[in-house]
Protein backbone atom coordinates (compact mmCIF):
# COMPACT_ATOMS: atom_id res chain seq x y z
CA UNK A 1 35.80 -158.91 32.42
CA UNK A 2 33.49 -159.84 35.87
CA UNK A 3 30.13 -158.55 36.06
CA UNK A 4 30.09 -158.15 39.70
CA UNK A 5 29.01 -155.48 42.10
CA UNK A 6 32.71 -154.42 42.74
CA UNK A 7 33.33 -153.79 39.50
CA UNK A 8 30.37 -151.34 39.04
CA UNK A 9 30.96 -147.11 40.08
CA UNK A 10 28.97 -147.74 43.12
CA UNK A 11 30.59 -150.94 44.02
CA UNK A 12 34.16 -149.08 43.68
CA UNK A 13 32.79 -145.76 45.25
CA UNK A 14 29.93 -146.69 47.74
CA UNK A 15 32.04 -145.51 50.57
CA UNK A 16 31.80 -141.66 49.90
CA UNK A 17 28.74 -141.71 47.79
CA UNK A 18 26.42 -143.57 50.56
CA UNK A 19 27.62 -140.72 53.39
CA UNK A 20 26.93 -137.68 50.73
CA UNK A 21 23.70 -139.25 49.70
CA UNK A 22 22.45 -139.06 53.69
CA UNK A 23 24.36 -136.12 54.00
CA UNK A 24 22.54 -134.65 51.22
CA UNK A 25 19.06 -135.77 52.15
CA UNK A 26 19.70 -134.45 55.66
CA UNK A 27 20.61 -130.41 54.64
CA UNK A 28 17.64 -130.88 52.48
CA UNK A 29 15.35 -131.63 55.25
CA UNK A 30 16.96 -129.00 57.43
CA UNK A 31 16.18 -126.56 54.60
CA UNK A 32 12.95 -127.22 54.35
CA UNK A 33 12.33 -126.87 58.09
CA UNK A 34 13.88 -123.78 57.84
CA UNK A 35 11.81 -121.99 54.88
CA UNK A 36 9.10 -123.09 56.36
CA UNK A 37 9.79 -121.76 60.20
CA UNK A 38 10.82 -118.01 57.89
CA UNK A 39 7.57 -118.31 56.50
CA UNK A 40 5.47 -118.66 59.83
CA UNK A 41 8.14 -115.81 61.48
CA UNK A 42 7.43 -113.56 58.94
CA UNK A 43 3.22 -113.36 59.42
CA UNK A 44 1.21 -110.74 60.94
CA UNK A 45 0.07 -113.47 63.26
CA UNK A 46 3.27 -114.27 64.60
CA UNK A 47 4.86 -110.83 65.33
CA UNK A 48 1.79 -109.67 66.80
CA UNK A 49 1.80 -112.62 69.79
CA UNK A 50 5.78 -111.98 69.75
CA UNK A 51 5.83 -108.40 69.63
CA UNK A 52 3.04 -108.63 72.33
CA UNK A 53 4.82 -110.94 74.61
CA UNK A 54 7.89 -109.18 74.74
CA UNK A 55 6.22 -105.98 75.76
CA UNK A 56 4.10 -107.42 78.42
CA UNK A 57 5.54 -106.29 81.74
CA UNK A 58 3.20 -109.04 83.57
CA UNK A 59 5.21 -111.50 81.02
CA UNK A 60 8.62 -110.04 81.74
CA UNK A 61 7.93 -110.31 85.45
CA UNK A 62 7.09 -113.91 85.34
CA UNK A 63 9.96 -114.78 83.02
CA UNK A 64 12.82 -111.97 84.11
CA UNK A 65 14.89 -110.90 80.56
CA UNK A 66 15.97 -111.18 78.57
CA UNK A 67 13.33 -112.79 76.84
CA UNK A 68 14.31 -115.09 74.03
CA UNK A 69 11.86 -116.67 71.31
CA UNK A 70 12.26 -120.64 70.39
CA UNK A 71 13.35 -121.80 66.90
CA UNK A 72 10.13 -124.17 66.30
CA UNK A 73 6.95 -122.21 66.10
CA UNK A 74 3.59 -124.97 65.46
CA UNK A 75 0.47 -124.97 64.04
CA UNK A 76 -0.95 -123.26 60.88
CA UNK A 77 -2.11 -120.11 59.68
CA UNK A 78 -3.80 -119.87 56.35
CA UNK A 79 -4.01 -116.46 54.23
CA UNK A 80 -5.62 -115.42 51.00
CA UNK A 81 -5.46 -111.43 50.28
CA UNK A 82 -7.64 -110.19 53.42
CA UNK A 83 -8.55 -113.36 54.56
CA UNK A 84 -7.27 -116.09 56.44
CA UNK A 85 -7.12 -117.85 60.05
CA UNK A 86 -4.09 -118.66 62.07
CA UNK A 87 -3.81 -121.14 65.10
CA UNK A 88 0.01 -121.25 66.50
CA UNK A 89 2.14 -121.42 69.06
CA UNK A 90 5.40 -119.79 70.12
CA UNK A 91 7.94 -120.99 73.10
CA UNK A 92 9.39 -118.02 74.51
CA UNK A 93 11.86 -118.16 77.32
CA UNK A 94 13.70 -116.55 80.12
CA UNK A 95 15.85 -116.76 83.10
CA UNK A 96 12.98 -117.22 85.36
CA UNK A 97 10.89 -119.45 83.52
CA UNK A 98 9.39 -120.87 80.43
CA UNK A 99 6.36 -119.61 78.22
CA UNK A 100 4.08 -120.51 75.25
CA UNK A 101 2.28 -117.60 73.20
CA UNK A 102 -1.01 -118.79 71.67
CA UNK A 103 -2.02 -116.73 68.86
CA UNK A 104 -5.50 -117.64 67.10
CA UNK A 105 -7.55 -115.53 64.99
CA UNK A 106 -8.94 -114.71 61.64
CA UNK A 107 -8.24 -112.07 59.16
CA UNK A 108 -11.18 -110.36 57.78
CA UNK A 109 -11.69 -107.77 54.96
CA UNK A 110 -7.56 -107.41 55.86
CA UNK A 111 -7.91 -106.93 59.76
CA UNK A 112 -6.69 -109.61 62.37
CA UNK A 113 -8.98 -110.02 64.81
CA UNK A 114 -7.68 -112.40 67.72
CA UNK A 115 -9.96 -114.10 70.26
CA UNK A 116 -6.69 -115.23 72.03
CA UNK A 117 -3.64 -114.08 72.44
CA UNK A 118 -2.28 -115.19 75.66
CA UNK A 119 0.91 -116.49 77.77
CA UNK A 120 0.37 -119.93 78.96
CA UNK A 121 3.22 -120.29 81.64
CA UNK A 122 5.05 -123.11 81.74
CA UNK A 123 4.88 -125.87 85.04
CA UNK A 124 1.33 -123.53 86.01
CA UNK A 125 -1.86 -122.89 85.17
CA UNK A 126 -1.28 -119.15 84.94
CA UNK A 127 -2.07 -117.30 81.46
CA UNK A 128 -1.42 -113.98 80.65
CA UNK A 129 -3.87 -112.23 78.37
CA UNK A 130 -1.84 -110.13 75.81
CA UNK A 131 -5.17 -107.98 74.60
CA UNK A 132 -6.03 -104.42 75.35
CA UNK A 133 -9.46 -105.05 76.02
């Protein structure tokens, strides 16, 4: 009987169980990415400066529809019951042109107060404030 690596299950099987292994890793990452991109789509914070956006007839102008919202949303938000901050950014798209929503403010006593929530247009220096004020 040979000890050697050939003779072992992963000697004799390496050739599926290597690919499966990455393969494996890689939906696990993707996964991830995902829950965690559902979990920033589903905050107050981030269907307010969508919701906004989308509305926005200076923003539809600038960007013609339809207007469609990018898979990778960045930057944090952080919420305990009524309290909590959020600092993020959305790409947003259309046949016109390209735009990123910026969405930061705090929740306080349960109310979202933002101090921005604008378009930044994309290849300008144009921004679109998304606030009734």
């Amino acid at each position: 009987m040979s000890n050697s690596t050939n003779d072992s299950w992963i000697g004799r099987n390496w050739k599926w169980f290597v690919p499966s292994l990455i393969a494996c890793f890689i939906v696990l990452i993707f996964s991830f990415f995902m829950i965690v991109m559902g979990i920033l789509k589903s905050t107050d914070a981030y269907q307010k400066g969508v919701s906004s956006a989308l509305a926005n007839k200076e923003v539809q102008e600038a960007l013609g529809e339809p207007i469609t919202v990018g898979l990778i949303v960045s930057g944090n938000i952080q919420v305990t019951n009524d309290y909590g901050s959020a600092n993020m950014s959305i790409p947003i798209a259309g046949p016109k042109g390209e735009g990123i929503i910026f969405v930061v403010g705090n929740k306080i006593d349960g109310r979202w107060n933002y101090s921005h929530l604008i378009v930044q247009l994309v290849g300008s220096n144009k921004q679109i404030d998304l606030q009734n004020r």
